[in-house]
Protein backbone atom coordinates (compact mmCIF):
# COMPACT_ATOMS: atom_id res chain seq x y z
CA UNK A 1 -13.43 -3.09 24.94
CA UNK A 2 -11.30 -2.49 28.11
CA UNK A 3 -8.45 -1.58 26.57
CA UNK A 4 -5.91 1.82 27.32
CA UNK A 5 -7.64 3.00 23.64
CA UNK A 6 -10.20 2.62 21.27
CA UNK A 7 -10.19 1.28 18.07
CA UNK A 8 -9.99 2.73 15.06
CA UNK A 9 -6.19 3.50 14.91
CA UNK A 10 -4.37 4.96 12.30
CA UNK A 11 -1.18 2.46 11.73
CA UNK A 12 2.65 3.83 11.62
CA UNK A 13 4.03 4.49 8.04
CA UNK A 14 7.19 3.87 6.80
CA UNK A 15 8.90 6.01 3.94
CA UNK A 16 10.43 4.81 0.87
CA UNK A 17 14.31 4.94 0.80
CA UNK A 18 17.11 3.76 -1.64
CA UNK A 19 19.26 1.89 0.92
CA UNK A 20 19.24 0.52 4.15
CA UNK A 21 20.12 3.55 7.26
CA UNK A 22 23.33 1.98 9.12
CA UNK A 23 24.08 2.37 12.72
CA UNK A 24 23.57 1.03 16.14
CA UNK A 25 20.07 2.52 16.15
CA UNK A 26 18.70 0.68 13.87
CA UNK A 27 16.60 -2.86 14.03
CA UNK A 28 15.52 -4.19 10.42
CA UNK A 29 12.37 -6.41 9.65
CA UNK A 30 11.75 -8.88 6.17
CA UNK A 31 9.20 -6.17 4.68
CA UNK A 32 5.59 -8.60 4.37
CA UNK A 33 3.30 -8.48 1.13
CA UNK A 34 -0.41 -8.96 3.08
CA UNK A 35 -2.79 -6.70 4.05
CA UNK A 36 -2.09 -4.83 7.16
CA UNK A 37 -3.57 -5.95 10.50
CA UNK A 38 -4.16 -4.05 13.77
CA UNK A 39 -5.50 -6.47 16.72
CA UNK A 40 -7.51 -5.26 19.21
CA UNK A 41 -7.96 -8.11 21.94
CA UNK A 42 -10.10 -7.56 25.01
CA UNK A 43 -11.04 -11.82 26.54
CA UNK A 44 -12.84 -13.39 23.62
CA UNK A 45 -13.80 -10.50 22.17
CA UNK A 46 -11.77 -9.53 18.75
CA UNK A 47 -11.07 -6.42 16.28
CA UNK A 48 -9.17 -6.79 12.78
CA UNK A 49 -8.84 -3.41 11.73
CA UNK A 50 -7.68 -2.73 8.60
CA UNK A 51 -4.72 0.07 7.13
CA UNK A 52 -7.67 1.76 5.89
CA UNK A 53 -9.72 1.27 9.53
CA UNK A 54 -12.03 -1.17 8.63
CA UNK A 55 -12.88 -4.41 9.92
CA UNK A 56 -11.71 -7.44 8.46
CA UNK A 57 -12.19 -10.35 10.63
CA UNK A 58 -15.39 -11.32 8.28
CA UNK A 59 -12.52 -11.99 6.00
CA UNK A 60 -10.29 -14.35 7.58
CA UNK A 61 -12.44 -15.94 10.24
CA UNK A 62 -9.92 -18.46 10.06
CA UNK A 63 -7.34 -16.27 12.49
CA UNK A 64 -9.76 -15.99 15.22
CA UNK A 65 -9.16 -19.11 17.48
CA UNK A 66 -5.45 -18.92 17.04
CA UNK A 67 -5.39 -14.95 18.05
CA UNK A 68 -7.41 -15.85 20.83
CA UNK A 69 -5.09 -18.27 21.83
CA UNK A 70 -1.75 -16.79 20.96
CA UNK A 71 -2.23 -13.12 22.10
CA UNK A 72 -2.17 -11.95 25.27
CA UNK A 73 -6.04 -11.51 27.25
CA UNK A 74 -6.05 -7.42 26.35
CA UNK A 75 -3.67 -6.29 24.07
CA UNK A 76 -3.11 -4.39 20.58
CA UNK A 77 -0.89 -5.71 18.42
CA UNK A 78 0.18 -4.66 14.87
CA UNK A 79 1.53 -7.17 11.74
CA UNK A 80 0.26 -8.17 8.74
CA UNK A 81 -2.43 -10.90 7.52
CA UNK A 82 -0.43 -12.87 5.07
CA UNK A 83 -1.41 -16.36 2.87
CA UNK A 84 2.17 -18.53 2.53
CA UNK A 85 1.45 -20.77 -0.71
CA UNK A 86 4.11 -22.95 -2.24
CA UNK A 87 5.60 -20.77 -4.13
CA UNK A 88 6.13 -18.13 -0.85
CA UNK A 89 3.79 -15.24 -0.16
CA UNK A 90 0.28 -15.43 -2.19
CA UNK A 91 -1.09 -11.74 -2.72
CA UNK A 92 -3.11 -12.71 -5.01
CA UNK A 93 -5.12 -15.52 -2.91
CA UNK A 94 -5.77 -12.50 -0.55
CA UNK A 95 -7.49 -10.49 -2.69
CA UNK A 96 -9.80 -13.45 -2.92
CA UNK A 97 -11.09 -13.17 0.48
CA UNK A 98 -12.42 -10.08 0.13
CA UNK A 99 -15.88 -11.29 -1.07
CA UNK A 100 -19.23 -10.28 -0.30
CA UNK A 101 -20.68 -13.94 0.07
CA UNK A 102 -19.63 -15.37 3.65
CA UNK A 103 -20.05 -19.23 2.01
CA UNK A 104 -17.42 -18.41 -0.15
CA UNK A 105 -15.16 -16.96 1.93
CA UNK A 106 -14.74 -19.76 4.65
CA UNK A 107 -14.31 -21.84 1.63
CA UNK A 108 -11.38 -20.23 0.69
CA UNK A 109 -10.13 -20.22 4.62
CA UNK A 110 -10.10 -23.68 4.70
CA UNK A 111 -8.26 -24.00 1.46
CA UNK A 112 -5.84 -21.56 1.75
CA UNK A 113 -5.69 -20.80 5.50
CA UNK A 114 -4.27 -17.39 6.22
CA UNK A 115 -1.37 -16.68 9.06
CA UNK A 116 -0.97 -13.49 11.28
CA UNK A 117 2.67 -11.90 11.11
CA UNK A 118 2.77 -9.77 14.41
CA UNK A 119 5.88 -6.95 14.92
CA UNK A 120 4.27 -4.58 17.18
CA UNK A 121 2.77 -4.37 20.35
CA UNK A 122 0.74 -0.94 21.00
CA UNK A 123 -1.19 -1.90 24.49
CA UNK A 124 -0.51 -4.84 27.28
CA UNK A 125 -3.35 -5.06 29.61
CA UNK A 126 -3.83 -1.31 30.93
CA UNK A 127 -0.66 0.21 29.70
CA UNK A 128 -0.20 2.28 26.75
CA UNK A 129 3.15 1.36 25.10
CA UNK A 130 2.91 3.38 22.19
CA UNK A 131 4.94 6.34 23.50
CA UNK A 132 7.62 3.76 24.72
CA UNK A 133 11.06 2.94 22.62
CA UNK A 134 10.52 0.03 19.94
CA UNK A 135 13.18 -2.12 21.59
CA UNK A 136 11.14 -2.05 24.77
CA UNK A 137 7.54 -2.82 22.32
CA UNK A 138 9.67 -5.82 20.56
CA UNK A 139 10.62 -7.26 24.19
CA UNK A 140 7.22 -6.87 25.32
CA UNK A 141 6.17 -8.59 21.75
CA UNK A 142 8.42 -11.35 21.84
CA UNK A 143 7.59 -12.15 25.42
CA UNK A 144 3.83 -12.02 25.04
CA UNK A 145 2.74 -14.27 21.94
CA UNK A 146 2.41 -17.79 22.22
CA UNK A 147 5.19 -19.20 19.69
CA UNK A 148 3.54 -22.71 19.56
CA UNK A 149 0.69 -21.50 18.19
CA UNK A 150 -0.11 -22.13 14.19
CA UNK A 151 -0.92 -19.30 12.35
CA UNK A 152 0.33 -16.62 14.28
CA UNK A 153 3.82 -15.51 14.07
CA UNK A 154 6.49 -13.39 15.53
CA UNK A 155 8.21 -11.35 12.38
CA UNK A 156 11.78 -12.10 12.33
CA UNK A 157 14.21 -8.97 13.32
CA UNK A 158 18.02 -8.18 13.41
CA UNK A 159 20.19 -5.18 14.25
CA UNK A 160 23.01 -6.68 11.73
CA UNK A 161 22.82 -4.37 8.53
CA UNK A 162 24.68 -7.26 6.68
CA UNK A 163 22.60 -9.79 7.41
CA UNK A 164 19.20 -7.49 6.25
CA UNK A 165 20.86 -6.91 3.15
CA UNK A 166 21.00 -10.49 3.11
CA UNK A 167 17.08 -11.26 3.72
CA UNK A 168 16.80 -8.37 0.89
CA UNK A 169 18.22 -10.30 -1.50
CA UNK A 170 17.41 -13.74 -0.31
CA UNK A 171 13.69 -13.41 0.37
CA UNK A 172 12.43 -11.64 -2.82
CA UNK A 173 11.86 -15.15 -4.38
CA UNK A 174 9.77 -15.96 -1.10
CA UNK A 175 7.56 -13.16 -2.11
CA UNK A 176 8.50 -10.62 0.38
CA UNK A 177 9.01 -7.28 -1.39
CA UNK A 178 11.98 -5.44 1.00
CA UNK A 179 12.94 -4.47 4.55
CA UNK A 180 11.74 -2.19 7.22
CA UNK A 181 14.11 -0.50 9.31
CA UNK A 182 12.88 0.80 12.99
CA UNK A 183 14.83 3.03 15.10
CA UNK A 184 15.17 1.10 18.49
CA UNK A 185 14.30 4.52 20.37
CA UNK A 186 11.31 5.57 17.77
CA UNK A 187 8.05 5.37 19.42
CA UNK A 188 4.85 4.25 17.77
CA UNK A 189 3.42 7.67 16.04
CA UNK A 190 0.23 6.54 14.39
CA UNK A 191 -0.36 7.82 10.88
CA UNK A 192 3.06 9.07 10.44
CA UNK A 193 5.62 7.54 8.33
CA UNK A 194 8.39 6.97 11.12
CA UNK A 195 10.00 3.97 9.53
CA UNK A 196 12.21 3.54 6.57
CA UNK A 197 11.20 1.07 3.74
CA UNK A 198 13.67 -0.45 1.08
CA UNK A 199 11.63 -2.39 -1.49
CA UNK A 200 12.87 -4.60 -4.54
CA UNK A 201 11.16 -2.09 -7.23
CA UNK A 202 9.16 1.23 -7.00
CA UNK A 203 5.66 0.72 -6.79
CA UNK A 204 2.60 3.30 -5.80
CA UNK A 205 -1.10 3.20 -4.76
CA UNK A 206 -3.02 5.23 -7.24
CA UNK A 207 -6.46 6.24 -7.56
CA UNK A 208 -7.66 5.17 -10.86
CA UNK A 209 -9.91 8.53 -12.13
CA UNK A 210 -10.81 7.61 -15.53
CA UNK A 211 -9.28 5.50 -18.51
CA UNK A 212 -9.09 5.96 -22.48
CA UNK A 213 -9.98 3.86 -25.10
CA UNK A 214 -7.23 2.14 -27.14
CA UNK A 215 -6.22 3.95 -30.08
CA UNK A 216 -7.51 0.66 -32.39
CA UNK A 217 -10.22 -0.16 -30.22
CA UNK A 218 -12.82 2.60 -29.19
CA UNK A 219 -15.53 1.03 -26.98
CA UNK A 220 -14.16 -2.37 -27.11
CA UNK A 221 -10.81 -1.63 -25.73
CA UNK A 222 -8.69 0.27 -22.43
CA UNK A 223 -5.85 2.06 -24.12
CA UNK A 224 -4.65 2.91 -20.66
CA UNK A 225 -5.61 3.85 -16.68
CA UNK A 226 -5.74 7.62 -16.12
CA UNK A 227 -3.81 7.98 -12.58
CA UNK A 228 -4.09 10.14 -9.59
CA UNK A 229 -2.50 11.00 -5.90
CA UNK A 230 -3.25 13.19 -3.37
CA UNK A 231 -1.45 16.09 -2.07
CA UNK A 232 -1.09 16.86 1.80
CA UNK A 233 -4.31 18.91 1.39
CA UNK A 234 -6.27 16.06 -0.13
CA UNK A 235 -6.39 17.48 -3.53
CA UNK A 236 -6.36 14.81 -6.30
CA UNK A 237 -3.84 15.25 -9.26
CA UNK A 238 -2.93 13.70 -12.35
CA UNK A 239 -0.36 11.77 -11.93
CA UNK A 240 0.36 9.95 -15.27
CA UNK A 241 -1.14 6.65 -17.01
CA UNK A 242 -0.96 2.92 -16.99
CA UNK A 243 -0.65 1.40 -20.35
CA UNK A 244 0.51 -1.32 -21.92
CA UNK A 245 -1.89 -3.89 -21.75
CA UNK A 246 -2.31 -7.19 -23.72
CA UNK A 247 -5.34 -7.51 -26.15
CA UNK A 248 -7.49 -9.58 -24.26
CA UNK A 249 -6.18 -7.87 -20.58
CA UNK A 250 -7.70 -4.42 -22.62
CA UNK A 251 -11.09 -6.12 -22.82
CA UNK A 252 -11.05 -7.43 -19.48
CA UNK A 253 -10.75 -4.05 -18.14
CA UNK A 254 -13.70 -2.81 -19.59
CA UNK A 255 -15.80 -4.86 -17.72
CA UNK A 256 -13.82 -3.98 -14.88
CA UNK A 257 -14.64 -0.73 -15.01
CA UNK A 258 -18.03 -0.79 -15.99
CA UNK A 259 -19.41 -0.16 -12.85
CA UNK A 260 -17.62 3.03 -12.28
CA UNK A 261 -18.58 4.90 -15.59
CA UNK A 262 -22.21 5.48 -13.94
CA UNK A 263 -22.44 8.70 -12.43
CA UNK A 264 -18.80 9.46 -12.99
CA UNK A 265 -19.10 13.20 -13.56
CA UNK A 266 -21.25 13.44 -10.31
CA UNK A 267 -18.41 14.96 -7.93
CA UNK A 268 -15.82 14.04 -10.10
CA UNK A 269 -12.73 15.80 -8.62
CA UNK A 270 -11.77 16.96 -12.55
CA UNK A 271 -15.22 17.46 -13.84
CA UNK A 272 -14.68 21.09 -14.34
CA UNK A 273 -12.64 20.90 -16.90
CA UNK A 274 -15.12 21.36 -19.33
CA UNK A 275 -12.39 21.01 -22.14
CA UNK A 276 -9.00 19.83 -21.75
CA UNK A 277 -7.49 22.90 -23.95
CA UNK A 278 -9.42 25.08 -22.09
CA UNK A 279 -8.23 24.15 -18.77
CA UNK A 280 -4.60 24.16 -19.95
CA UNK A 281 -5.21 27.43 -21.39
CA UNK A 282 -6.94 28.86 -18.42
CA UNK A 283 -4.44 27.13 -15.56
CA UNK A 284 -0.71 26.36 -17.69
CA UNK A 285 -1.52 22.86 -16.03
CA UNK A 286 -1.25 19.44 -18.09
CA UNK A 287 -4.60 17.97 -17.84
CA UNK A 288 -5.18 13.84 -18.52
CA UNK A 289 -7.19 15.49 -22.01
CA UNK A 290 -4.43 17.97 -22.79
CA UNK A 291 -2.43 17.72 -25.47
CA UNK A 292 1.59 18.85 -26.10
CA UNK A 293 3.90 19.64 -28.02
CA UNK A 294 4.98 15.97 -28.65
CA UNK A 295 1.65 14.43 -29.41
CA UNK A 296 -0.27 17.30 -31.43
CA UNK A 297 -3.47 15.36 -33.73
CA UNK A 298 -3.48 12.61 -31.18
CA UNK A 299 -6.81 11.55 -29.65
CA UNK A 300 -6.23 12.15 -25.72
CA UNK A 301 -9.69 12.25 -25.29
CA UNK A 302 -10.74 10.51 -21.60
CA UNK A 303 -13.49 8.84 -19.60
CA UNK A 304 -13.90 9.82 -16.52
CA UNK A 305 -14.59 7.16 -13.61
CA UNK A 306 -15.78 7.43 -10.28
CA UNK A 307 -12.63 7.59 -7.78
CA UNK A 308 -13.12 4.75 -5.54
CA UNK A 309 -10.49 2.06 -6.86
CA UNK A 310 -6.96 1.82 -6.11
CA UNK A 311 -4.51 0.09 -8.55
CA UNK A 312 -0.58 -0.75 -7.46
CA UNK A 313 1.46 0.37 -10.62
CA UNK A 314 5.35 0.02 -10.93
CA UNK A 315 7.49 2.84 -12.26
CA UNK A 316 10.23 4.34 -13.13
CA UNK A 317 10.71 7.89 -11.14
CA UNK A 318 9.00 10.65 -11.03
CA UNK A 319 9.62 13.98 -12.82
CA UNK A 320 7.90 16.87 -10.92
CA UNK A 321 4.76 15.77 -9.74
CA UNK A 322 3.89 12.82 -12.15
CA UNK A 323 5.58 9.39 -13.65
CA UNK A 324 8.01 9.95 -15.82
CA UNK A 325 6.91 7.21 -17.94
CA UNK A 326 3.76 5.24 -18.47
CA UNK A 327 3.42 2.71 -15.35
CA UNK A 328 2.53 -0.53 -15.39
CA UNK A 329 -0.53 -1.90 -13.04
CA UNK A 330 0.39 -4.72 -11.20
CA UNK A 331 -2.60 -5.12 -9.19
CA UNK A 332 -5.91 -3.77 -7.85
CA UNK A 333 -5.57 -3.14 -4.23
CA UNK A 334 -9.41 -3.73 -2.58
CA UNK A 335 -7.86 -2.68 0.38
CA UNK A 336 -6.86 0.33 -0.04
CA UNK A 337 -9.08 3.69 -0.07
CA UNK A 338 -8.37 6.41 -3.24
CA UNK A 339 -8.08 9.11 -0.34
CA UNK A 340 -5.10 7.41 0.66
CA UNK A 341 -2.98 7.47 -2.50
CA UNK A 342 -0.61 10.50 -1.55
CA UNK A 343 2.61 11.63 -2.87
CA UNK A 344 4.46 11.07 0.35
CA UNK A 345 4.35 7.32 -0.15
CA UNK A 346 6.90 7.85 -3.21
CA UNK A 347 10.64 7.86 -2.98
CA UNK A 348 11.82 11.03 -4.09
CA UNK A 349 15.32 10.06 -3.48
CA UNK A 350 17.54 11.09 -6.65
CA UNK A 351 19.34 8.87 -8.92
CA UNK A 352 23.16 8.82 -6.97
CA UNK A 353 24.79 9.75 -9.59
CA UNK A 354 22.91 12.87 -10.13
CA UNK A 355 22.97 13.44 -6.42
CA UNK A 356 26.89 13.77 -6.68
CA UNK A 357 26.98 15.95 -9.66
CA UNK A 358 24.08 18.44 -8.87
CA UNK A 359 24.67 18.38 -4.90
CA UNK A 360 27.82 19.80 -5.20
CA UNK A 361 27.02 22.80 -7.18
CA UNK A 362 25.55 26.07 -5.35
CA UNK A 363 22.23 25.76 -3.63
CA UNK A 364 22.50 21.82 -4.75
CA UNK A 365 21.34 22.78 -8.51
């Protein structure tokens, strides 16, 4: 490709935050629940790359005539790769297309077509606009996709804080989960989280490391999902549980999971902890097998899995380094890789009301 860069890129992040940031240097987007999309364009010649870099246009072969048409000749663009059902946003018709069998994926395209949501533009022929000022990148955007072309779309965008809050409220039963807000001077900085994100409830990527049985239903049963994220230096931790499940959801799962109990000790990131009390003994660190002082005599005994699937759970807050509560899974994410479930994706804003007792006290105790 003749382009100012190569593919892979790693895409801008955007932080979790409680509220909207105000002020005159701010641009807010509808936040979009797809899979994210980075298009490299060069003539005919196409690349759908993936959050986690991989390709995807296998997946949706449906968007590659209308890129083709809408996008400019050689250009990278960012968005999102989103199915609109009749209900609003279908997440769960997406993880559909990821499916080894090409027959039964351009079955699916022509049933539930998917669309292209575009609200960056990275490269324009030979330039390099990812060191340039968003509000330049959206008028370069807005001027360079087709409008009147089906499928591909221009995401809307609005400096007006009041009208955001507005799309906050009013899109969530459209299936879009929050708002982005940009700075209109921020350049593109790939990887990083440079963006603010205000979502309609807390939810994580996990890496799903092992699972135990339910309390009434050893071998037949999942009692619950035994969670992990990664710190900055890649380490995987124990991050809590996922629980909760119905009777016939708790059989489902072991099926699910099947698969990943072969082989799961073999570079297991926890498989040296030859016994949970040992390892609490040996560390002072709460281990997924570890017991405490509120659940002495209970069976926390665990299976370990191999780490390569990623669940989205929905939780409370956090207390130190894990949920505070058991989470609940909301869905398996197929595109997402384990090694990118971190703990800077979490909001570690406080509760307000904390914030003004505690922040006013010496040292912000």
């Amino acid at each position: 490709m003749r382009l100012p860069f190569d593919p892979p890129l790693e895409p801008m992040l955007a932080a979790p935050l409680a509220g909207l940031p105000e002020g005159g240097d701010w641009a807010y987007e509808p936040k979009w629940d797809g899979f994210r999309c980075i298009v490299f364009r060069d003539g005919d010649e196409l690349i759908l790359q993936s959050r986690e870099l991989r390709p995807l246009e296998r997946y949706f072969p449906e968007l590659l005539t209308p890129l083709r048409t809408a996008l400019p000749p050689r250009a990278v663009v960012d968005g999102e790769v989103v199915i609109a059902g009749p209900n609003g946003l279908d997440f769960d018709a997406l993880l559909l297309r990821i499916h080894p069998a090409e027959s039964r994926v351009r079955l699916l395209a022509a049933r539930t077509p998917a669309s292209f949501v575009a609200w960056d533009i990275l490269a324009l022929g030979d330039d390099d606009l990812r060191g340039r000022a968003f509000v330049e990148r959206r008028e370069a955007l807005a001027g360079g996709i087709r409008s009147d072309v089906p499928g591909v779309h221009v995401t809307p965008l609005t400096r007006d804080v009041a009208l955001a809050r507005d799309w906050f409220d009013r899109f969530e039963g459209a299936g879009l989960d929050g708002v982005i807000a940009k700075r209109l001077d921020g350049a593109y900085q790939p990887g990083k989280r440079g963006w603010v994100k205000v979502k309609h409830a807390r939810t994580a990527d996990v890496a799903v490391a092992g699972f135990r049985w339910h309390k009434d239903e050893s071998g037949i049963g999942v009692g619950s999902l035994i969670l992990g994220l990664h710190d900055a230096a890649g380490t995987l931790h124990h991050a809590g549980v996922a629980s909760g499940f119905t009777a016939a959801r708790r059989r489902e799962l072991v099926a699910e999971l099947a698969s990943l109990r072969e082989g799961a000790l073999d570079g297991h990131p926890w498989r040296n902890w030859a016994t949970a009390e040992l390892a609490e003994a040996a560390t002072g660190r709460r281990m997924p097998g570890a017991t405490s002082r509120w659940n002495r005599g209970k069976d926390l005994s665990w299976e370990p899995l191999r780490v390569e699937r990623v669940a989205e759970v929905a939780y409370d807050h956090l207390q130190g380094d894990r949920f505070r509560h058991a989470t609940r899974l909301v869905r398996w994410r197929p595109d997402r890789r384990p090694e990118s479930c971190r703990y800077d994706q979490l909001e570690a804003t406080p509760p307000y009301e904390l914030a003004q007792i505690f922040g006013r006290e010496p040292g912000g105790r």
